[in-house]
C-alpha atoms as a PDB file:
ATOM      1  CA  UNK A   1      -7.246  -7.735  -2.962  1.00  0.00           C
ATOM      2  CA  UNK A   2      -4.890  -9.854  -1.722  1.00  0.00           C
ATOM      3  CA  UNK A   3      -1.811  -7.544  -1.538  1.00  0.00           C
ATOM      4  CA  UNK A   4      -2.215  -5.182   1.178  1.00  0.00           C
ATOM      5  CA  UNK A   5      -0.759  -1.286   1.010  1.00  0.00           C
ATOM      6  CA  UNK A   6      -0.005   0.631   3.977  1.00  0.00           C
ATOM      7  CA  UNK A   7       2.606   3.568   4.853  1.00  0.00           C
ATOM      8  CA  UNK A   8       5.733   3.367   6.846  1.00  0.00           C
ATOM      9  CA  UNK A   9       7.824   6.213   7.668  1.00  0.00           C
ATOM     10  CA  UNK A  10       6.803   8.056   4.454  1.00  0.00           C
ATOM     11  CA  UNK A  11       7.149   4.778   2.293  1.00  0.00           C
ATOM     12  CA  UNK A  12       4.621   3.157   0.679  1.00  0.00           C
ATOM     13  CA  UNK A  13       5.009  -0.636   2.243  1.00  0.00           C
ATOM     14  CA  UNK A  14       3.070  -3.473  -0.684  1.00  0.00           C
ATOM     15  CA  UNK A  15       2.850  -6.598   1.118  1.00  0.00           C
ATOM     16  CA  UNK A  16       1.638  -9.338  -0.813  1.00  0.00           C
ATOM     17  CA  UNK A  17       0.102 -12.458   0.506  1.00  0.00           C
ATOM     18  CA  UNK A  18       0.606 -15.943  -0.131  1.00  0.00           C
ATOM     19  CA  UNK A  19       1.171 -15.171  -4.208  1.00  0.00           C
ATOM     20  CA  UNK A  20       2.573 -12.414  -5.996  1.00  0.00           C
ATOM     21  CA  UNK A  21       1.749 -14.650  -9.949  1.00  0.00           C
ATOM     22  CA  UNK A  22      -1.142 -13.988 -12.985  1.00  0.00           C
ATOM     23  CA  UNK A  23      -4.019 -13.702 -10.896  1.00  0.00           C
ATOM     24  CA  UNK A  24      -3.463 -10.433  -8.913  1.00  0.00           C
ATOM     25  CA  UNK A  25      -0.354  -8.926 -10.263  1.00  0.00           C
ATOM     26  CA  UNK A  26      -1.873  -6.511 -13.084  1.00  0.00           C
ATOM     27  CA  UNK A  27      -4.027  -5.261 -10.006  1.00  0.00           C
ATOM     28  CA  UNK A  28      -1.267  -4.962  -7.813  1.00  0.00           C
ATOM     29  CA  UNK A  29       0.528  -2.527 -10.878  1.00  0.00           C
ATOM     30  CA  UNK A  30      -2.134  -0.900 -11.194  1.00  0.00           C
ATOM     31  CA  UNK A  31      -2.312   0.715  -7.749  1.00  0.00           C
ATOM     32  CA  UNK A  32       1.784   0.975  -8.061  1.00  0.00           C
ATOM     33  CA  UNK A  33       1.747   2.601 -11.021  1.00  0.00           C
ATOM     34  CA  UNK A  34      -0.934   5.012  -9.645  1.00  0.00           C
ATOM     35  CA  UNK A  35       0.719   5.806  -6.767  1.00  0.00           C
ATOM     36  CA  UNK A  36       4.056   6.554  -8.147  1.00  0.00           C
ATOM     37  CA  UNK A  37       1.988   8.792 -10.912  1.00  0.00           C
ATOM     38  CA  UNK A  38       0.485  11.052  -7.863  1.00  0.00           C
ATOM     39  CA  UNK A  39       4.266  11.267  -6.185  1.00  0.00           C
ATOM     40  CA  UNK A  40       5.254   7.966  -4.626  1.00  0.00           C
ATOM     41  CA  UNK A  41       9.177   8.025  -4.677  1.00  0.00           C
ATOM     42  CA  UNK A  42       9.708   5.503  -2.187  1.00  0.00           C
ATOM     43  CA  UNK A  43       8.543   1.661  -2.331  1.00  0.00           C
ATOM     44  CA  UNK A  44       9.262  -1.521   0.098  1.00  0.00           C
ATOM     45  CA  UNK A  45       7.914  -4.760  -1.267  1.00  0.00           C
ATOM     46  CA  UNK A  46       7.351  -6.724   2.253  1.00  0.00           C
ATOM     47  CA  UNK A  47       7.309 -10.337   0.849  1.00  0.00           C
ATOM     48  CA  UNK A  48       7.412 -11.875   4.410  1.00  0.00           C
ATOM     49  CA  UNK A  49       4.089 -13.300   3.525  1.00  0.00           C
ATOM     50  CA  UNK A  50       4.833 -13.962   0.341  1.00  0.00           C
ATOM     51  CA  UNK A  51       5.080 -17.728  -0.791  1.00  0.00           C
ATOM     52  CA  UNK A  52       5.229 -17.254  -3.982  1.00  0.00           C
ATOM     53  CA  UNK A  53       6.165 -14.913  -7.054  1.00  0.00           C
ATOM     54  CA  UNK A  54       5.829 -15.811 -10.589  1.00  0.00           C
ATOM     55  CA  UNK A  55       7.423 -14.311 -13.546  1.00  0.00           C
ATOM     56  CA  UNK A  56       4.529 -11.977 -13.560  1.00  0.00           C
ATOM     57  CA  UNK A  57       4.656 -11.013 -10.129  1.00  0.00           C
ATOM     58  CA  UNK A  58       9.258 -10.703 -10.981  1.00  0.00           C
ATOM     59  CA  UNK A  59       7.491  -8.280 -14.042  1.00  0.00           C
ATOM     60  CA  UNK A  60       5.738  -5.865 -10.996  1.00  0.00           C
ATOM     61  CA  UNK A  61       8.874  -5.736  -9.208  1.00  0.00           C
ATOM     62  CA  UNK A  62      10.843  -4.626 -12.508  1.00  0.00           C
ATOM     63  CA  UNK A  63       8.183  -2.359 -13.459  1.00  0.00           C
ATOM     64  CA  UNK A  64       8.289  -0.794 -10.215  1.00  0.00           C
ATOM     65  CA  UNK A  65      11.805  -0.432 -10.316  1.00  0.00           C
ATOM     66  CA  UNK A  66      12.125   1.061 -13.644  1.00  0.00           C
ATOM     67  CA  UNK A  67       9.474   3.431 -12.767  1.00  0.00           C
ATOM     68  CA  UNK A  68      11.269   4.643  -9.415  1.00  0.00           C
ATOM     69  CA  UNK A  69      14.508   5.313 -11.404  1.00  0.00           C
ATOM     70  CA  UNK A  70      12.786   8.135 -13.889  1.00  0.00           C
ATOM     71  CA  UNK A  71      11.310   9.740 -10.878  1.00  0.00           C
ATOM     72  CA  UNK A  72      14.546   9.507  -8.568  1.00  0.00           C
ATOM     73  CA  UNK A  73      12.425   7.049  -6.467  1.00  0.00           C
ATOM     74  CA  UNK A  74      14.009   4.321  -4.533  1.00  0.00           C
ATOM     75  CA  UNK A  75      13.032   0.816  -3.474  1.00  0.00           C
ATOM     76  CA  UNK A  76      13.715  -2.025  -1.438  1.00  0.00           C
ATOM     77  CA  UNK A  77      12.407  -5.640  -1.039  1.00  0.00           C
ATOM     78  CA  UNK A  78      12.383  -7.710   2.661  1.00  0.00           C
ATOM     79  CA  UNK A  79      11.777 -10.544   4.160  1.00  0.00           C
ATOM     80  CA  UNK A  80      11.462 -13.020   0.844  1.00  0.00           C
ATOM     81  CA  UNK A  81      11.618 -16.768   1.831  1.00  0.00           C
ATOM     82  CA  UNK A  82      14.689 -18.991   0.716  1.00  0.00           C
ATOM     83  CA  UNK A  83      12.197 -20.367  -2.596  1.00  0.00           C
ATOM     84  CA  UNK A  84      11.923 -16.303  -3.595  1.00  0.00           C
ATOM     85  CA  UNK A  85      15.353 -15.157  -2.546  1.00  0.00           C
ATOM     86  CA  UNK A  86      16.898 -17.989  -5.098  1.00  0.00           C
ATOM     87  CA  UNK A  87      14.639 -17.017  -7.821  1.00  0.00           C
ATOM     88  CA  UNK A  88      15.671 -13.476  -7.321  1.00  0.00           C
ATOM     89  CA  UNK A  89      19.012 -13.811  -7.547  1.00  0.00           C
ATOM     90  CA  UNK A  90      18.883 -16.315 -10.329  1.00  0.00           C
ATOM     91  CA  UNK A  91      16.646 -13.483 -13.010  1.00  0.00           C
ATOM     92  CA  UNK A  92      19.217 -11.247 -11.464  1.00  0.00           C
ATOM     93  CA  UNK A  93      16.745  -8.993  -9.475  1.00  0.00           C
ATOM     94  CA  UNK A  94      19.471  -9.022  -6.562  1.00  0.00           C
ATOM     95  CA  UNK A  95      21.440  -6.394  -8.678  1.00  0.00           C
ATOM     96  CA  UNK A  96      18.836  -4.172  -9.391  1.00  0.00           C
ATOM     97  CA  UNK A  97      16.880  -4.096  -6.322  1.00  0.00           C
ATOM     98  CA  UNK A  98      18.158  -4.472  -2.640  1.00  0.00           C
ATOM     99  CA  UNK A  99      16.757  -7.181  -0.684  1.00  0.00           C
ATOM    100  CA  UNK A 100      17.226  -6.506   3.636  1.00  0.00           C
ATOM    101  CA  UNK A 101      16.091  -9.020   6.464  1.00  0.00           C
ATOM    102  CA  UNK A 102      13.563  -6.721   7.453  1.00  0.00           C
ATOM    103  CA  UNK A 103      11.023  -4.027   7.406  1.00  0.00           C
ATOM    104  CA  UNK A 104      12.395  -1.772   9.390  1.00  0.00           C
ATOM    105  CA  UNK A 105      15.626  -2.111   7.917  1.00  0.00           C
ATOM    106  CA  UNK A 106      14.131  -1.826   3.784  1.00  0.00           C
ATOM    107  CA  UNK A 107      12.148   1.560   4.987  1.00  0.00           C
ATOM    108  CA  UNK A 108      15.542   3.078   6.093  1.00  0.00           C
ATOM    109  CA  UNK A 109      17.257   1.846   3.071  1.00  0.00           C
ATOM    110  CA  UNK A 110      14.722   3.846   1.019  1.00  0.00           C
ATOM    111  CA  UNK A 111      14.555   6.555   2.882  1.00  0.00           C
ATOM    112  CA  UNK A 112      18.330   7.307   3.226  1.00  0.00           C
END
């Protein structure tokens, strides 16, 4: 897989590398949508080694989002290049999900 999944203070942490796009995004909501079903409430998407996201990869994010929000979850994205930042706030993602400069910073967003 090319998205790796690790814990942080309680939070799940999904960092995906190089592409979030076609090719590994169903997996990638797969395991998200898992892991909120068994209890997940609180979600950082790490895109510091993210180059890319498509519009399926912007889907996972929404997804995720929408999920949290029936379960009183919470999430956060960081570290998204300049490329990713603009398409986020252009679809409008900036006012649905907060984006912070880094890790550290996302996990205590979501964990407030």
């Amino acid at each position: 897989m090319e998205t790796l999944f690790t814990e942080m203070n309680n939070c799940l942490v999904v960092i995906p590398r190089k592409r979030l796009d076609t090719n590994n995004s169903p997996e990638v909501a797969e395991k998200i949508t898992e892991k909120i079903q068994d209890g997940e409430q609180k979600i950082v998407f790490d895109l510091g080694r993210t180059d890319y996201v498509s519009s399926a990869g912007l889907r996972v994010i929404l997804v995720t989002a929408k999920l949290l929000k029936q379960k009183n979850g919470k999430m956060a994205l960081c570290k998204a290049n300049d490329q990713i930042l603009e398409v986020l706030e252009i679809s409008g993602f900036l006012s649905i999900v907060k984006h912070l400069g880094n890790l550290e910073e996302a996990v205590e967003f979501v964990c407030e």
